[in-house]
PDB file of N, CA and C in Angstrom:
ATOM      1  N   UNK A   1      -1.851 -16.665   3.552  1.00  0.00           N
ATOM      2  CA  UNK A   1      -2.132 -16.683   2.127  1.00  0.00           C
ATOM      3  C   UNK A   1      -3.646 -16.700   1.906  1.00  0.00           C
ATOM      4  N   UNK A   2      -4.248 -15.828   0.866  1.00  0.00           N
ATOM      5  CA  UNK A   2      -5.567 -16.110   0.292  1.00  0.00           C
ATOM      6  C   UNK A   2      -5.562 -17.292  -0.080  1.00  0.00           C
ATOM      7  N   UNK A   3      -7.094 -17.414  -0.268  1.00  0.00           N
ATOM      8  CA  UNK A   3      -7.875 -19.029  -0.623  1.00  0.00           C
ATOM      9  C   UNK A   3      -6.874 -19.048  -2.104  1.00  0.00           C
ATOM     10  N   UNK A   4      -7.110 -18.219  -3.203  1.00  0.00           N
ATOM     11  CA  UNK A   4      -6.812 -17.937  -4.509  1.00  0.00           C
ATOM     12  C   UNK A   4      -5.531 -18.500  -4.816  1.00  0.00           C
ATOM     13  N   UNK A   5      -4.673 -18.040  -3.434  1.00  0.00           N
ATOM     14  CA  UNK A   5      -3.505 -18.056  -3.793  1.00  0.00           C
ATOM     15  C   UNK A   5      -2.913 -19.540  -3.425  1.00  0.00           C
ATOM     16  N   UNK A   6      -3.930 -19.850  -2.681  1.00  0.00           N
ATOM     17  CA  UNK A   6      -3.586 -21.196  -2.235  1.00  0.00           C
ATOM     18  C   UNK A   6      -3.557 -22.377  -2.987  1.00  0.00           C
ATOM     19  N   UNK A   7      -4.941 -21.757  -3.612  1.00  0.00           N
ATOM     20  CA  UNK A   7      -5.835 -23.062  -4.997  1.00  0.00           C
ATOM     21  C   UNK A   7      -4.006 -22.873  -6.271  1.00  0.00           C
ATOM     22  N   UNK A   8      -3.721 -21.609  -6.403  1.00  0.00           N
ATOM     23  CA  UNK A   8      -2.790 -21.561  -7.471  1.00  0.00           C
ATOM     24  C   UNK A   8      -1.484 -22.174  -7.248  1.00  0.00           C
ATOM     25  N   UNK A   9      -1.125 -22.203  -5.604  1.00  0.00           N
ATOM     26  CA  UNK A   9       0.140 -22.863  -5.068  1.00  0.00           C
ATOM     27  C   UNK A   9       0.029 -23.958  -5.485  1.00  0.00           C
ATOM     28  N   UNK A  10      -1.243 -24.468  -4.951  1.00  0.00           N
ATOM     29  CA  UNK A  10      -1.355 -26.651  -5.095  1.00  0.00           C
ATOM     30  C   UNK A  10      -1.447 -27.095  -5.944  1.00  0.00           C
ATOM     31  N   UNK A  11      -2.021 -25.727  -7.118  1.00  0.00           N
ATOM     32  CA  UNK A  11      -1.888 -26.595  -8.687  1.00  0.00           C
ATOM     33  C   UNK A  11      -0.355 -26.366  -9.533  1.00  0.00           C
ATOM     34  N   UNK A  12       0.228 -25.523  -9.017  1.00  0.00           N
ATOM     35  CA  UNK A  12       1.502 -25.424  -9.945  1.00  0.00           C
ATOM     36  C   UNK A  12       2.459 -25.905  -9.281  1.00  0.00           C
ATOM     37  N   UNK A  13       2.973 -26.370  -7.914  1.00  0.00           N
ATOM     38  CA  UNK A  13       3.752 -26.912  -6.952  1.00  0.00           C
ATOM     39  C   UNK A  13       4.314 -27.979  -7.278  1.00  0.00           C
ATOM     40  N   UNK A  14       3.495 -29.028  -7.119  1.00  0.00           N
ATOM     41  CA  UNK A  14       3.655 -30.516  -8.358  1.00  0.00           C
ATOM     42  C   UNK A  14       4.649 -30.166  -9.709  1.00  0.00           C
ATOM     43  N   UNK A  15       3.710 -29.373 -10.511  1.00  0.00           N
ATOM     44  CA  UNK A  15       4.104 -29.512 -11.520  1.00  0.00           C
ATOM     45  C   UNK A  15       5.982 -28.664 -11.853  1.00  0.00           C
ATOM     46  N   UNK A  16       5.881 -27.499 -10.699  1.00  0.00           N
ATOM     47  CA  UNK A  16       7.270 -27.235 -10.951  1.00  0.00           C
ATOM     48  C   UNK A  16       8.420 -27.894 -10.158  1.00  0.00           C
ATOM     49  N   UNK A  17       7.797 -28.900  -9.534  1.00  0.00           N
ATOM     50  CA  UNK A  17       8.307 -29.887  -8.810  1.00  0.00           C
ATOM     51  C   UNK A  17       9.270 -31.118  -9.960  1.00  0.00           C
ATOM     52  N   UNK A  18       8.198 -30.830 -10.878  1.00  0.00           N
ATOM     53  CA  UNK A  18       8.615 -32.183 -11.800  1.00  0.00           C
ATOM     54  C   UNK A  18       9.113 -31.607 -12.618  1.00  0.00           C
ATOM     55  N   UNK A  19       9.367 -30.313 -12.879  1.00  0.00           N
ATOM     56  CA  UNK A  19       9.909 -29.449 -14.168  1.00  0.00           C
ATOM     57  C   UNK A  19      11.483 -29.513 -13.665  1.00  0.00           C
ATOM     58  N   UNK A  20      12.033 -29.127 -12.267  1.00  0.00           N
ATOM     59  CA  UNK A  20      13.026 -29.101 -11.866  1.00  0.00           C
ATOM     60  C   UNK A  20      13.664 -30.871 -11.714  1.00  0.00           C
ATOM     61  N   UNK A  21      12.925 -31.481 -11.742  1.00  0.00           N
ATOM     62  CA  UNK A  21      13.592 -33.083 -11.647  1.00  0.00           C
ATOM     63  C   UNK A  21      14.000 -33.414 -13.277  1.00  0.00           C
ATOM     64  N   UNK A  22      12.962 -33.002 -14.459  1.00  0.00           N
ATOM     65  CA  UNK A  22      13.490 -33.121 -15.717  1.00  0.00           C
ATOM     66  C   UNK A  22      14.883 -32.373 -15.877  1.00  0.00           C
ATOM     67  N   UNK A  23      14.779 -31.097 -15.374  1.00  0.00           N
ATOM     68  CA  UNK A  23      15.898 -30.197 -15.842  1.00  0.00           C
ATOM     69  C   UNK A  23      17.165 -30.570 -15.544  1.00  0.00           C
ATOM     70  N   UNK A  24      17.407 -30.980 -13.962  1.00  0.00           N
ATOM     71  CA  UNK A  24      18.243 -31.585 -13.439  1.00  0.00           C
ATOM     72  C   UNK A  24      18.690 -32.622 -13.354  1.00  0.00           C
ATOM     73  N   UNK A  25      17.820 -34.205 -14.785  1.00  0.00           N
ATOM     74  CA  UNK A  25      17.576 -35.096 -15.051  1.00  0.00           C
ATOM     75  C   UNK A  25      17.973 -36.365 -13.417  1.00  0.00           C
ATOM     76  N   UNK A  26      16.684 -35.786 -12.675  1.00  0.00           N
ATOM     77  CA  UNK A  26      17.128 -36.555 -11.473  1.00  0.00           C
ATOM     78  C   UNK A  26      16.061 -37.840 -12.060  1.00  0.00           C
ATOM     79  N   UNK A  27      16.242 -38.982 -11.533  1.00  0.00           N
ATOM     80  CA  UNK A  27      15.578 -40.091 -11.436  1.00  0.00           C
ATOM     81  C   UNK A  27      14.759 -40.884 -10.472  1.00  0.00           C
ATOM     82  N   UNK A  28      14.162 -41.348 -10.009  1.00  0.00           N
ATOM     83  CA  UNK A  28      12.948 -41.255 -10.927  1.00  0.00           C
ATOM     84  C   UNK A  28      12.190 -39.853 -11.122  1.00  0.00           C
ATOM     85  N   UNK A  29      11.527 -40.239 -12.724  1.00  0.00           N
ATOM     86  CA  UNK A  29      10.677 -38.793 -13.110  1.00  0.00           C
ATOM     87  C   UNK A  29       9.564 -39.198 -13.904  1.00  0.00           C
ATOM     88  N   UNK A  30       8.797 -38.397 -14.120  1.00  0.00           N
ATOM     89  CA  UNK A  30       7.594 -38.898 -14.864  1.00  0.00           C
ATOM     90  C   UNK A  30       7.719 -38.778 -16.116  1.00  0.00           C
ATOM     91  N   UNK A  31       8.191 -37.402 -16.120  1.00  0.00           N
ATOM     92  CA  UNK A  31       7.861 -37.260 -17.854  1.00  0.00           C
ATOM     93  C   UNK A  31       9.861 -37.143 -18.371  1.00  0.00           C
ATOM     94  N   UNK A  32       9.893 -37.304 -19.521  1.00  0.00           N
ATOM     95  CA  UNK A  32      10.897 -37.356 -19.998  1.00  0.00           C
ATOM     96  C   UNK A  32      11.865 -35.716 -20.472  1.00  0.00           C
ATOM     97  N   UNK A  33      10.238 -35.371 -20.747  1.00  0.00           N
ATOM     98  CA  UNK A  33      10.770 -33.848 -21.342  1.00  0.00           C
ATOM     99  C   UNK A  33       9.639 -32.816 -20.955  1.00  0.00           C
ATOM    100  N   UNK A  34      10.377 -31.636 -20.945  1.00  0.00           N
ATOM    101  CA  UNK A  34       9.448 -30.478 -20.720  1.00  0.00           C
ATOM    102  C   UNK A  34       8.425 -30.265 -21.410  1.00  0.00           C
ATOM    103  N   UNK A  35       8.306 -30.881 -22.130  1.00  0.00           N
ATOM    104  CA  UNK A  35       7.032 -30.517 -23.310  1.00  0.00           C
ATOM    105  C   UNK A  35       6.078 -31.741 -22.832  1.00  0.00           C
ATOM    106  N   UNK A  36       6.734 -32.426 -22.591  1.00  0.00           N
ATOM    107  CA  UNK A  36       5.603 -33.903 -22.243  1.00  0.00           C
ATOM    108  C   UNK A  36       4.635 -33.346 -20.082  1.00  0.00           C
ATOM    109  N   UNK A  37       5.648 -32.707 -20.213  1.00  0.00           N
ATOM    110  CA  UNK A  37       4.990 -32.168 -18.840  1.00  0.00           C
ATOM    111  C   UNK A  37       3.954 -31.435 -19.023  1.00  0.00           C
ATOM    112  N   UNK A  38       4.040 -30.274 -20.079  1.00  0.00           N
ATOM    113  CA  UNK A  38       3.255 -29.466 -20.296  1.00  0.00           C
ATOM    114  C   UNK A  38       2.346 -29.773 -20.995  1.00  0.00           C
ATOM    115  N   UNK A  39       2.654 -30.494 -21.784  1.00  0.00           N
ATOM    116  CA  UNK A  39       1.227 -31.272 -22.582  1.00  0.00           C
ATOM    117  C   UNK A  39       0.541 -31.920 -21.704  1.00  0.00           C
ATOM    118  N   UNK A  40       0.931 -32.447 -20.457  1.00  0.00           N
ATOM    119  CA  UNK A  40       0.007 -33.410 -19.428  1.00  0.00           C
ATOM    120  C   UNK A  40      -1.010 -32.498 -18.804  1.00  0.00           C
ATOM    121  N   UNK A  41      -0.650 -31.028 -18.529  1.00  0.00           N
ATOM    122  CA  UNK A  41      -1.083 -30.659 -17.622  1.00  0.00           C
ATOM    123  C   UNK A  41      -1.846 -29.733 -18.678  1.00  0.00           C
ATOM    124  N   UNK A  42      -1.688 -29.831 -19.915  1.00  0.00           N
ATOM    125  CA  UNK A  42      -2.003 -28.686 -20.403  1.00  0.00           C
ATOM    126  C   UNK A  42      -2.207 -27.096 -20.127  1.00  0.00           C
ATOM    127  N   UNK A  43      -0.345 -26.992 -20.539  1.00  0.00           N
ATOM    128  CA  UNK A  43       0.323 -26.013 -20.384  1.00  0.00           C
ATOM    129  C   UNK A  43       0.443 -25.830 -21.834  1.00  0.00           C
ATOM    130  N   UNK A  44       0.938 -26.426 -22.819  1.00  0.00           N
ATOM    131  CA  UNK A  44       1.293 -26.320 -23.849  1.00  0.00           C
ATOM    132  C   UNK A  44       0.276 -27.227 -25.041  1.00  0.00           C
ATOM    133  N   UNK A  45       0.215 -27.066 -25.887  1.00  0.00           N
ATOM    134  CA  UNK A  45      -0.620 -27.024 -27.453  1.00  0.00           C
ATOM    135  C   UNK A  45       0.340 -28.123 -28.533  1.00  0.00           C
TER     136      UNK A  45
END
Protein backbone atom coordinates (compact mmCIF):
# COMPACT_ATOMS: atom_id res chain seq x y z
CA UNK A 1 0.00 0.00 0.00
CA UNK A 2 1.04 3.75 -0.62
CA UNK A 3 1.96 6.09 2.26
CA UNK A 4 -1.58 7.98 1.14
CA UNK A 5 -3.34 5.09 1.30
CA UNK A 6 -2.16 4.12 4.45
CA UNK A 7 -2.61 7.68 6.27
CA UNK A 8 -6.50 7.16 4.77
CA UNK A 9 -6.78 3.40 6.13
CA UNK A 10 -5.77 4.56 9.90
CA UNK A 11 -8.01 7.42 9.80
CA UNK A 12 -11.26 5.81 8.65
CA UNK A 13 -10.64 2.14 10.19
CA UNK A 14 -11.59 3.23 13.78
CA UNK A 15 -14.19 5.07 12.75
CA UNK A 16 -15.96 2.35 10.51
CA UNK A 17 -15.13 0.16 13.19
CA UNK A 18 -17.51 2.03 15.46
CA UNK A 19 -20.11 2.69 12.72
CA UNK A 20 -20.59 -1.16 12.42
CA UNK A 21 -20.83 -1.67 16.41
CA UNK A 22 -23.71 1.21 16.41
CA UNK A 23 -25.45 -0.49 13.51
CA UNK A 24 -25.33 -3.82 14.94
CA UNK A 25 -26.04 -2.18 18.43
CA UNK A 26 -23.14 -4.30 19.92
CA UNK A 27 -22.05 -3.15 23.44
CA UNK A 28 -19.87 -1.58 24.59
CA UNK A 29 -19.88 1.53 22.08
CA UNK A 30 -19.03 4.98 22.14
CA UNK A 31 -21.38 6.82 20.47
CA UNK A 32 -25.02 6.10 20.57
CA UNK A 33 -25.91 7.07 17.05
CA UNK A 34 -24.54 7.55 13.68
CA UNK A 35 -24.75 11.09 13.67
CA UNK A 36 -23.00 11.44 17.05
CA UNK A 37 -20.11 9.51 15.34
CA UNK A 38 -19.97 11.73 12.61
CA UNK A 39 -20.23 14.80 14.37
CA UNK A 40 -17.10 13.54 16.53
CA UNK A 41 -15.04 13.05 13.79
CA UNK A 42 -16.42 15.60 11.77
CA UNK A 43 -18.01 13.87 9.12
CA UNK A 44 -21.19 15.56 9.41
CA UNK A 45 -22.48 19.44 10.05
Amino acid sequence: MKINQQAIVKRWKPILEEYEKIKNKVLPRSFRLVKDLGLAHHILK
